[in-house]
PDB file of N, CA and C in Angstrom:
ATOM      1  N   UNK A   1      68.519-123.808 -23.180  1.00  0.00           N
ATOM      2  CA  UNK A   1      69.378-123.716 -24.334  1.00  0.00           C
ATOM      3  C   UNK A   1      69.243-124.992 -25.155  1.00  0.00           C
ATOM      4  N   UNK A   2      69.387-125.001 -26.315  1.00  0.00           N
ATOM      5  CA  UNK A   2      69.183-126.213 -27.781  1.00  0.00           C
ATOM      6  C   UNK A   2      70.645-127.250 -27.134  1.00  0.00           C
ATOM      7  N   UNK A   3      69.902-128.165 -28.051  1.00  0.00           N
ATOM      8  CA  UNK A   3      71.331-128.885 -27.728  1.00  0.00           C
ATOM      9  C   UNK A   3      72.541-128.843 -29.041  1.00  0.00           C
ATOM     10  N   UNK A   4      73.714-128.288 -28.574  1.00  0.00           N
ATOM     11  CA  UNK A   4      74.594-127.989 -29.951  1.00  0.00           C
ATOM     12  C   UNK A   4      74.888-129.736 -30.459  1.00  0.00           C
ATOM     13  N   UNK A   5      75.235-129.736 -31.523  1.00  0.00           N
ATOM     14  CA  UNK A   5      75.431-130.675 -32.300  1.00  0.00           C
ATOM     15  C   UNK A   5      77.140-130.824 -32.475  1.00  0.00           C
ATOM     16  N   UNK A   6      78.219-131.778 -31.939  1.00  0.00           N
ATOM     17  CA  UNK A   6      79.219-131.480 -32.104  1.00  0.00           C
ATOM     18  C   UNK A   6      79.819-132.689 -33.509  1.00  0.00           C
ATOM     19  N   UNK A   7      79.203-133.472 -33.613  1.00  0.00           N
ATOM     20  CA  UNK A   7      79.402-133.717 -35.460  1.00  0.00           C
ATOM     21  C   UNK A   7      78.756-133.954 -36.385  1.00  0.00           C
ATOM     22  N   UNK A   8      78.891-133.708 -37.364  1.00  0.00           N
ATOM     23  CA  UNK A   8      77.942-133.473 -38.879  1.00  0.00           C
ATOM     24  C   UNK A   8      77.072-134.748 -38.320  1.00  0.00           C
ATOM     25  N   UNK A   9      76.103-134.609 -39.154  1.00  0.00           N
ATOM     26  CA  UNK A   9      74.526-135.052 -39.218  1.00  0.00           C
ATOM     27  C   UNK A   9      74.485-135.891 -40.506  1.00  0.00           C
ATOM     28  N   UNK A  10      74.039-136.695 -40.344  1.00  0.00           N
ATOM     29  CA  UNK A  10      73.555-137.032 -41.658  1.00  0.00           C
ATOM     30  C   UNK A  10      72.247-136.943 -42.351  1.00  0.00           C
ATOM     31  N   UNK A  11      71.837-136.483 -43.962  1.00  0.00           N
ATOM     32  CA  UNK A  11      70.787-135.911 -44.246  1.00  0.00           C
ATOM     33  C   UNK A  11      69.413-137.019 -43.186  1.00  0.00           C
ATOM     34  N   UNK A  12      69.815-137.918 -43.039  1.00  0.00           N
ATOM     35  CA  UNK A  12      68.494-138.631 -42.432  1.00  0.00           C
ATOM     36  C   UNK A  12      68.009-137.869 -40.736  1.00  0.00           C
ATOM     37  N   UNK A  13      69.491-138.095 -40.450  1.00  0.00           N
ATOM     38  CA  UNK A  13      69.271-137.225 -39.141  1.00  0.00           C
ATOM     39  C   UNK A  13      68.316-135.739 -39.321  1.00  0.00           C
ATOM     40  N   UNK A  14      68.660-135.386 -39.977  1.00  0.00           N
ATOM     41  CA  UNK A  14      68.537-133.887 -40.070  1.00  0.00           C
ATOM     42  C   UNK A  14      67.239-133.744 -40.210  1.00  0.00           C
ATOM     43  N   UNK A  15      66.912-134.693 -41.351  1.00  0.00           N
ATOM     44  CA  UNK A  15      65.293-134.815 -42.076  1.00  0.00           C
ATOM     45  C   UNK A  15      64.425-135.129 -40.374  1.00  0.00           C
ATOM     46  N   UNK A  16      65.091-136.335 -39.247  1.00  0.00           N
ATOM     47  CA  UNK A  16      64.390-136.220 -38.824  1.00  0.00           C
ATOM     48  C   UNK A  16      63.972-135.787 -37.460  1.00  0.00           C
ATOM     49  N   UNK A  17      64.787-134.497 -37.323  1.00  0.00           N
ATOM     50  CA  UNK A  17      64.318-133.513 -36.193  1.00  0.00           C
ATOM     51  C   UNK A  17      63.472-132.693 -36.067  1.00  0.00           C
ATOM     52  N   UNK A  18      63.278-132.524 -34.962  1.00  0.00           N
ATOM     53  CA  UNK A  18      61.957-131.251 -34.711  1.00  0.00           C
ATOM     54  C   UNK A  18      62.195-130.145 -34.878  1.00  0.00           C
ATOM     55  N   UNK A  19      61.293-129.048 -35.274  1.00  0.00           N
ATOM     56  CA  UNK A  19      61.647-128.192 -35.415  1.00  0.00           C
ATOM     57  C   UNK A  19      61.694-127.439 -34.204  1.00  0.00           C
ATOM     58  N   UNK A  20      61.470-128.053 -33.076  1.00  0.00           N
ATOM     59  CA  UNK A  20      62.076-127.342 -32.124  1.00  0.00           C
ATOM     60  C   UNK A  20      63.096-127.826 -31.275  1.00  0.00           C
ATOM     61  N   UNK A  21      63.900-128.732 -31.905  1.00  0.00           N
ATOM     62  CA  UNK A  21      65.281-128.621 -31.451  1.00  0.00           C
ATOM     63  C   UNK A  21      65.840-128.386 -32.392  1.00  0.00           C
ATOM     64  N   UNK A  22      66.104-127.707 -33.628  1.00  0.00           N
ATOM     65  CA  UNK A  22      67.185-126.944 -34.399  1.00  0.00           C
ATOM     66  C   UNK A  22      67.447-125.499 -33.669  1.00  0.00           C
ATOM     67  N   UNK A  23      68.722-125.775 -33.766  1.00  0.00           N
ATOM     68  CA  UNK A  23      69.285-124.084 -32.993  1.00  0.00           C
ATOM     69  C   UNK A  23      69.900-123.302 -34.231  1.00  0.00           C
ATOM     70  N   UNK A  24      68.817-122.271 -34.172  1.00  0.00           N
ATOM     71  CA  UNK A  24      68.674-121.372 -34.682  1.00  0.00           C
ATOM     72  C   UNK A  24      69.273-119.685 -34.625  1.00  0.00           C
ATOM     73  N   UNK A  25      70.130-120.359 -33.144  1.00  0.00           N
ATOM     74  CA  UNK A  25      71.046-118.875 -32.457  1.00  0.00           C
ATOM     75  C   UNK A  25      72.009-118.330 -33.425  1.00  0.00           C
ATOM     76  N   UNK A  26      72.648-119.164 -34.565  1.00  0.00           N
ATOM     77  CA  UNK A  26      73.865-118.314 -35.068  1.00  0.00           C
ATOM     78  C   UNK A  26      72.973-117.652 -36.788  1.00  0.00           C
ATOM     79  N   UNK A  27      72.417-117.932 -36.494  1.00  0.00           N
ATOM     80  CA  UNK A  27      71.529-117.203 -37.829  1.00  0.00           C
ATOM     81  C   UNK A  27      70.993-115.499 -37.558  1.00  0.00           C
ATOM     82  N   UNK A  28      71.424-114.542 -37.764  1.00  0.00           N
ATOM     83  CA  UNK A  28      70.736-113.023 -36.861  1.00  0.00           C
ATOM     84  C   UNK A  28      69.255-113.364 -38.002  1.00  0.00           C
ATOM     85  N   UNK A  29      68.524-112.360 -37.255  1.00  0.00           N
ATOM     86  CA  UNK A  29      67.604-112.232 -37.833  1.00  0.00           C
ATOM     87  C   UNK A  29      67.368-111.761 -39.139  1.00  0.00           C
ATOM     88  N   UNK A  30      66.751-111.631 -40.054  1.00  0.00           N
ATOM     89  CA  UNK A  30      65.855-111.014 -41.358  1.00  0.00           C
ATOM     90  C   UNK A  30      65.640-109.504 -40.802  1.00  0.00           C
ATOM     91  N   UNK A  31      65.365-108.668 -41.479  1.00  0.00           N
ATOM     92  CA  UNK A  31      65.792-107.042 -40.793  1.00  0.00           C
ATOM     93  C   UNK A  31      65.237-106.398 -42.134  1.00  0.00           C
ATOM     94  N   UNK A  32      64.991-105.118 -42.588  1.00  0.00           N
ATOM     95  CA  UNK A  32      64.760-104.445 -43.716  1.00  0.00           C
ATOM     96  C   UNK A  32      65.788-103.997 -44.147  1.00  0.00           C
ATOM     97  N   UNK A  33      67.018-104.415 -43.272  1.00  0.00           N
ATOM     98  CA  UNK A  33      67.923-104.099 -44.142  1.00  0.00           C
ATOM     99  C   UNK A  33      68.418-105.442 -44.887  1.00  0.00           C
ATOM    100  N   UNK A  34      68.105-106.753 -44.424  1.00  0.00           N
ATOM    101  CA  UNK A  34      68.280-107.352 -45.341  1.00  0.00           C
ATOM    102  C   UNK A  34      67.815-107.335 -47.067  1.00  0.00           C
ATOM    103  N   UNK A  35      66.496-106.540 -46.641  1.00  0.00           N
ATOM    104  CA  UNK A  35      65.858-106.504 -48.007  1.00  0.00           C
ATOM    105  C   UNK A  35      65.911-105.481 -48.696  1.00  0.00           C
ATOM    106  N   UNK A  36      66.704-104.825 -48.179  1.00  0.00           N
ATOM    107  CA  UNK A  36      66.709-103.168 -48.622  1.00  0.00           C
ATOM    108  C   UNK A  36      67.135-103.149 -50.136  1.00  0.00           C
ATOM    109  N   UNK A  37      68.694-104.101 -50.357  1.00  0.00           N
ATOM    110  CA  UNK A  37      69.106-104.414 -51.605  1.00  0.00           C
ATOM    111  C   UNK A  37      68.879-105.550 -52.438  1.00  0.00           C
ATOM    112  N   UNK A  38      67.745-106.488 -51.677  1.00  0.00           N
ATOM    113  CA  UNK A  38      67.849-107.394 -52.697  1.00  0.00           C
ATOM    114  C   UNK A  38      67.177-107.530 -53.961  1.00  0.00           C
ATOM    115  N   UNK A  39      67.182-108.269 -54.929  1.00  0.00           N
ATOM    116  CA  UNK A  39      66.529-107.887 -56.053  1.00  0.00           C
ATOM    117  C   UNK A  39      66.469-109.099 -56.928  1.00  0.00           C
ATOM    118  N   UNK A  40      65.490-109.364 -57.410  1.00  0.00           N
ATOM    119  CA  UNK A  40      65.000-110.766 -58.108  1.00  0.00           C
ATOM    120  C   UNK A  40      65.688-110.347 -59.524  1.00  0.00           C
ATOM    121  N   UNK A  41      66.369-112.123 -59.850  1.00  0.00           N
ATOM    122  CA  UNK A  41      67.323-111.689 -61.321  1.00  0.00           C
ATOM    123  C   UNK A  41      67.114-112.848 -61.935  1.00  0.00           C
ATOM    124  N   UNK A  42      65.935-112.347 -63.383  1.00  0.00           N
ATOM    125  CA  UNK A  42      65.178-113.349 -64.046  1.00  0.00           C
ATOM    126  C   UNK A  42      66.793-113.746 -65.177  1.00  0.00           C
ATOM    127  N   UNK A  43      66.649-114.538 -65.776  1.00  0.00           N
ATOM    128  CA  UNK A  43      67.464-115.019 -67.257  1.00  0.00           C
ATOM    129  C   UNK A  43      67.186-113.968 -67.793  1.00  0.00           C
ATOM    130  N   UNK A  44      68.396-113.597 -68.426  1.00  0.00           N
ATOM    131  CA  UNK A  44      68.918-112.258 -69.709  1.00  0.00           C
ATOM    132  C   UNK A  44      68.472-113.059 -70.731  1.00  0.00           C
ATOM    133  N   UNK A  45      68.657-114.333 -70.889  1.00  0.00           N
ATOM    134  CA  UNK A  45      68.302-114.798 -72.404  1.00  0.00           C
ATOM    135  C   UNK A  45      67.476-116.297 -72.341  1.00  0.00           C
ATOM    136  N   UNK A  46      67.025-116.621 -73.147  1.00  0.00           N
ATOM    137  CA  UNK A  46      65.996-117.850 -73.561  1.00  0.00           C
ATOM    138  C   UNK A  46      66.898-118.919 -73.574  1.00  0.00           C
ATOM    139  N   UNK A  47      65.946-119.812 -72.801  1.00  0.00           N
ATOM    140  CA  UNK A  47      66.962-121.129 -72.709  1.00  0.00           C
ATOM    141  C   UNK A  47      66.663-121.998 -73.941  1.00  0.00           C
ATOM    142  N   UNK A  48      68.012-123.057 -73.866  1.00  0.00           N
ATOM    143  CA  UNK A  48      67.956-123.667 -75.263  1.00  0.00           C
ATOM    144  C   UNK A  48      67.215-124.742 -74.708  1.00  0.00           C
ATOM    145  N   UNK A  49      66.212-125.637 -75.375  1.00  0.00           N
ATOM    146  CA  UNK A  49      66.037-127.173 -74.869  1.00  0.00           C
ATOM    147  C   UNK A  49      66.999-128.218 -75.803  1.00  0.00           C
ATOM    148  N   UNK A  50      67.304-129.125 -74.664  1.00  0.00           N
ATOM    149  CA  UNK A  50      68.069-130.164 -75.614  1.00  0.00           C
ATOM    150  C   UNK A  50      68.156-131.213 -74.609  1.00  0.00           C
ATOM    151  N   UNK A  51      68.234-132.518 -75.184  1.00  0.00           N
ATOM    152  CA  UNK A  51      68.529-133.678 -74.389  1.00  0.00           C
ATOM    153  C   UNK A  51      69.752-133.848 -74.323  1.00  0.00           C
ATOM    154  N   UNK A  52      70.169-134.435 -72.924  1.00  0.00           N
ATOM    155  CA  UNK A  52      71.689-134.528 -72.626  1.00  0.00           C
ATOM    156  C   UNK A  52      71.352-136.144 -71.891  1.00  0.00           C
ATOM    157  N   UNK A  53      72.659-136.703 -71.856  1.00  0.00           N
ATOM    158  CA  UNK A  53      72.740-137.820 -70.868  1.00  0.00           C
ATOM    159  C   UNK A  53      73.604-137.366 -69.579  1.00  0.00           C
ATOM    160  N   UNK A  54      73.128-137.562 -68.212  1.00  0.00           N
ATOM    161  CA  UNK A  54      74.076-137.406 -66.823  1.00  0.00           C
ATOM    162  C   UNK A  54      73.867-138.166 -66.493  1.00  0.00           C
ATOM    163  N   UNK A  55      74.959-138.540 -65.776  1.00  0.00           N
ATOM    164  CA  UNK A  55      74.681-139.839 -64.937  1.00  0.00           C
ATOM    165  C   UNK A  55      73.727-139.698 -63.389  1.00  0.00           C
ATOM    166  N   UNK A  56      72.899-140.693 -63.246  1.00  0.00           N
ATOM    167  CA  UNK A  56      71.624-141.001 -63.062  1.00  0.00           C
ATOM    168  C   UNK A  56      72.139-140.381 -61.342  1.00  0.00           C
ATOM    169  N   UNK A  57      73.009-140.673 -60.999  1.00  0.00           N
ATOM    170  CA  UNK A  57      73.390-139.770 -59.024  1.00  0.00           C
ATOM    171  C   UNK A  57      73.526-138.365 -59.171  1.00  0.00           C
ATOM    172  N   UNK A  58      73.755-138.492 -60.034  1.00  0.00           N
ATOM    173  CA  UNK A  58      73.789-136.761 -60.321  1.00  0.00           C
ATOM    174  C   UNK A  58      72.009-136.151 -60.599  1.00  0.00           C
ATOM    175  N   UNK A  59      71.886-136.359 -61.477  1.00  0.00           N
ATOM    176  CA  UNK A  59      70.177-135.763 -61.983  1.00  0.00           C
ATOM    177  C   UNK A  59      69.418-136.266 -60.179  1.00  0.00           C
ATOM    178  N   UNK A  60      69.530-137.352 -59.278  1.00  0.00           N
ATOM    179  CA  UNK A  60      68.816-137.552 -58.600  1.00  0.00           C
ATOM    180  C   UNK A  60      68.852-137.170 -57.519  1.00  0.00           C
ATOM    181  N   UNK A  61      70.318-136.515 -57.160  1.00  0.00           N
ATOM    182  CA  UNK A  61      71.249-135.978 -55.965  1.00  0.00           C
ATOM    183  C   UNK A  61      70.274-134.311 -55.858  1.00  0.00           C
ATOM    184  N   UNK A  62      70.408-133.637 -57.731  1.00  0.00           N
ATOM    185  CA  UNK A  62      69.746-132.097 -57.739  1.00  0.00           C
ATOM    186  C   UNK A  62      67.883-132.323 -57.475  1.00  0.00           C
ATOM    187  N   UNK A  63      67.113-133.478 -58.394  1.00  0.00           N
ATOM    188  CA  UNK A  63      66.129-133.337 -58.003  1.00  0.00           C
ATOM    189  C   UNK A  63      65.532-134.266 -56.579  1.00  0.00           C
ATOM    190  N   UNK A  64      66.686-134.160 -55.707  1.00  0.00           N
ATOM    191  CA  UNK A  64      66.120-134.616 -54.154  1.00  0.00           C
ATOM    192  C   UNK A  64      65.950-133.040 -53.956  1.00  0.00           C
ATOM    193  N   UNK A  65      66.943-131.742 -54.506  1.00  0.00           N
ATOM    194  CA  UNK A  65      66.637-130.203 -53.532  1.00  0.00           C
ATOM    195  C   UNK A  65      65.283-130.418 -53.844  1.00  0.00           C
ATOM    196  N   UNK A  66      64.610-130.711 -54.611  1.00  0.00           N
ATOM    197  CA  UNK A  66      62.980-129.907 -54.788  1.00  0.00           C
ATOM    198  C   UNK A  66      63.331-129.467 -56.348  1.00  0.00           C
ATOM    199  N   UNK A  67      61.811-129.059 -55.950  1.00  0.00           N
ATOM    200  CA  UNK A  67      61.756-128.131 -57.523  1.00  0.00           C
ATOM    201  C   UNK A  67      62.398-127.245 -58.057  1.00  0.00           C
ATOM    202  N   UNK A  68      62.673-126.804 -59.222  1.00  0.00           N
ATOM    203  CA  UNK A  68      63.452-125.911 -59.578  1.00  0.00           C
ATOM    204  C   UNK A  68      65.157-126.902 -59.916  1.00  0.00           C
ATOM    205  N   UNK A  69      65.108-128.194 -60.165  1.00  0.00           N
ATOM    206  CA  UNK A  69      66.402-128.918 -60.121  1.00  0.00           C
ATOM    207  C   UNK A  69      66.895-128.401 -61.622  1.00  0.00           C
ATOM    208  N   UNK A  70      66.115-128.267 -62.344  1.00  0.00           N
ATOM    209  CA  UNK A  70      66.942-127.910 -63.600  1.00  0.00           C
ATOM    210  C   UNK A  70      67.721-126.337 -64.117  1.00  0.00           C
ATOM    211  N   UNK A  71      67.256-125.364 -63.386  1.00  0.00           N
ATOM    212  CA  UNK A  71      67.532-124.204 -62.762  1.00  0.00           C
ATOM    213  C   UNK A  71      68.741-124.531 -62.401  1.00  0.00           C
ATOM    214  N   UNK A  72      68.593-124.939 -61.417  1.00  0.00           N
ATOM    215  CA  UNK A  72      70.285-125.262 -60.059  1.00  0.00           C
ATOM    216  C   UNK A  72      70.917-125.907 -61.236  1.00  0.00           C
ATOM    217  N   UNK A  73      70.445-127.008 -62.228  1.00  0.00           N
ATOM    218  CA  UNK A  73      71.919-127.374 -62.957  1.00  0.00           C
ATOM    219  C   UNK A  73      72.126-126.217 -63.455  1.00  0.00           C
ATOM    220  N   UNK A  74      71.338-125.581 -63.791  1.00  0.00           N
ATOM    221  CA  UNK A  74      71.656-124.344 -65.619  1.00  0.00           C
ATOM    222  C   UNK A  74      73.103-123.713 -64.184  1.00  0.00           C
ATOM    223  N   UNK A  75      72.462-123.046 -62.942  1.00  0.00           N
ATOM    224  CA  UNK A  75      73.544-122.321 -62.797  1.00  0.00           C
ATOM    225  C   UNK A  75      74.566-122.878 -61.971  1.00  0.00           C
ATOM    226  N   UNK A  76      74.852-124.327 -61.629  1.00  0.00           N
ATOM    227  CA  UNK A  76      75.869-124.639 -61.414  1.00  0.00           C
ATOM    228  C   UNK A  76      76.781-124.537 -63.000  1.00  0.00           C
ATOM    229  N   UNK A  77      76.561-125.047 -64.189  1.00  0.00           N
ATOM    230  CA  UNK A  77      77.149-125.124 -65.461  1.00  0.00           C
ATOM    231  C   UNK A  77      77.433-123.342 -65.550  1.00  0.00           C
ATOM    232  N   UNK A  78      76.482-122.742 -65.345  1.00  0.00           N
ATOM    233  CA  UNK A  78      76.629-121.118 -65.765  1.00  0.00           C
ATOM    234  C   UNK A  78      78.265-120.402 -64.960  1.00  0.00           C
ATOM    235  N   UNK A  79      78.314-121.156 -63.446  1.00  0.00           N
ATOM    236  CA  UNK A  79      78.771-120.804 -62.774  1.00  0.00           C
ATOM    237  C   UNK A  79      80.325-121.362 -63.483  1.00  0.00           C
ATOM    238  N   UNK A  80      80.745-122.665 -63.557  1.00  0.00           N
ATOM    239  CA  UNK A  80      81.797-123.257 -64.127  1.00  0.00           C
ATOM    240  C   UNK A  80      82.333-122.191 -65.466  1.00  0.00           C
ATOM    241  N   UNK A  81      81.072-122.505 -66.331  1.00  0.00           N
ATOM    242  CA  UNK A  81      81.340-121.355 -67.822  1.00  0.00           C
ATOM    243  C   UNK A  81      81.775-120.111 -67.116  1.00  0.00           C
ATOM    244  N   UNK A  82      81.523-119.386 -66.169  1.00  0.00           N
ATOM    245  CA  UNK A  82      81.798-117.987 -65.855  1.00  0.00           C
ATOM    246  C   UNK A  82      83.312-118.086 -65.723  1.00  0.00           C
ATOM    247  N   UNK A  83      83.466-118.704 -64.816  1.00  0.00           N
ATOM    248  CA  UNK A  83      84.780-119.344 -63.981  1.00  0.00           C
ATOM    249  C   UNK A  83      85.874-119.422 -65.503  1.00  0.00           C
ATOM    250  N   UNK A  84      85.425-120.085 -66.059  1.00  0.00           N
ATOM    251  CA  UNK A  84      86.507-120.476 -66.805  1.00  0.00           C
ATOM    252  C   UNK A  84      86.802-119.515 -67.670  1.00  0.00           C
ATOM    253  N   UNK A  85      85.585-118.487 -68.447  1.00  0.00           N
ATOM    254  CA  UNK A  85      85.506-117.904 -69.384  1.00  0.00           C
ATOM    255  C   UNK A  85      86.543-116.479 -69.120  1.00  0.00           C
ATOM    256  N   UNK A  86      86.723-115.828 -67.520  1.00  0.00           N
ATOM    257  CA  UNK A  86      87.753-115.256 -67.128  1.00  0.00           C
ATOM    258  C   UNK A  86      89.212-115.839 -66.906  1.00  0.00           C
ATOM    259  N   UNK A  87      89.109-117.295 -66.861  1.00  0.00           N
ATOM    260  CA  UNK A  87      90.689-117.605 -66.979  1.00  0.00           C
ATOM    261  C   UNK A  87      91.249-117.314 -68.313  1.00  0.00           C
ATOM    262  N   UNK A  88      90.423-118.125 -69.382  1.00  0.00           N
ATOM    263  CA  UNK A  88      90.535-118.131 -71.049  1.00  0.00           C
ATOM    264  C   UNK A  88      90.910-116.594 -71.588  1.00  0.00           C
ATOM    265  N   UNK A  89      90.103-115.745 -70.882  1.00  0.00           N
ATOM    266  CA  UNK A  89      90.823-114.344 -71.665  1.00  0.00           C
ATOM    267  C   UNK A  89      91.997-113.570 -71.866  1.00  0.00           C
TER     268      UNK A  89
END
């Protein structure tokens, strides 16, 4: 059996384990029924370009995920605008 982990990790830790001691037991497997419904969901509309200023932990915090960091901002902001745009009505 893996060895369970009984407190949070820190990203360094994490970065530097093997991949064969991550326990992987509470995850079920991938199945066709996972994929049965899923479905790729491009942008409804054209993005605007524009320069913005953020502060510099922020822009460096999203592009540590990897690629695609400007994506993850659009829909963290998309997500807030959603959020709010049903309180406002």
């Amino acid at each position: 059996m893996k060895k369970r982990y009984d407190k949070p990790m820190t990203p360094a830790q994490i970065a530097a384990l093997k991949d064969d001691d991550i326990d992987f037991s509470d995850i079920p497997p991938l199945d066709e029924n996972f994929w049965k419904n899923s479905r790729v969901i491009w942008p409804s509309r054209p993005k605007k370009q524009l320069t913005m200023r953020l502060d510099a932990d922020i822009v460096d915090w999203f592009k540590s995920q990897g690629k695609g960091y400007q994506t993850r901002m659009n829909a963290v902001l998309r997500s807030f605008y959603e959020a709010r745009r049903k309180i406002e009505r």
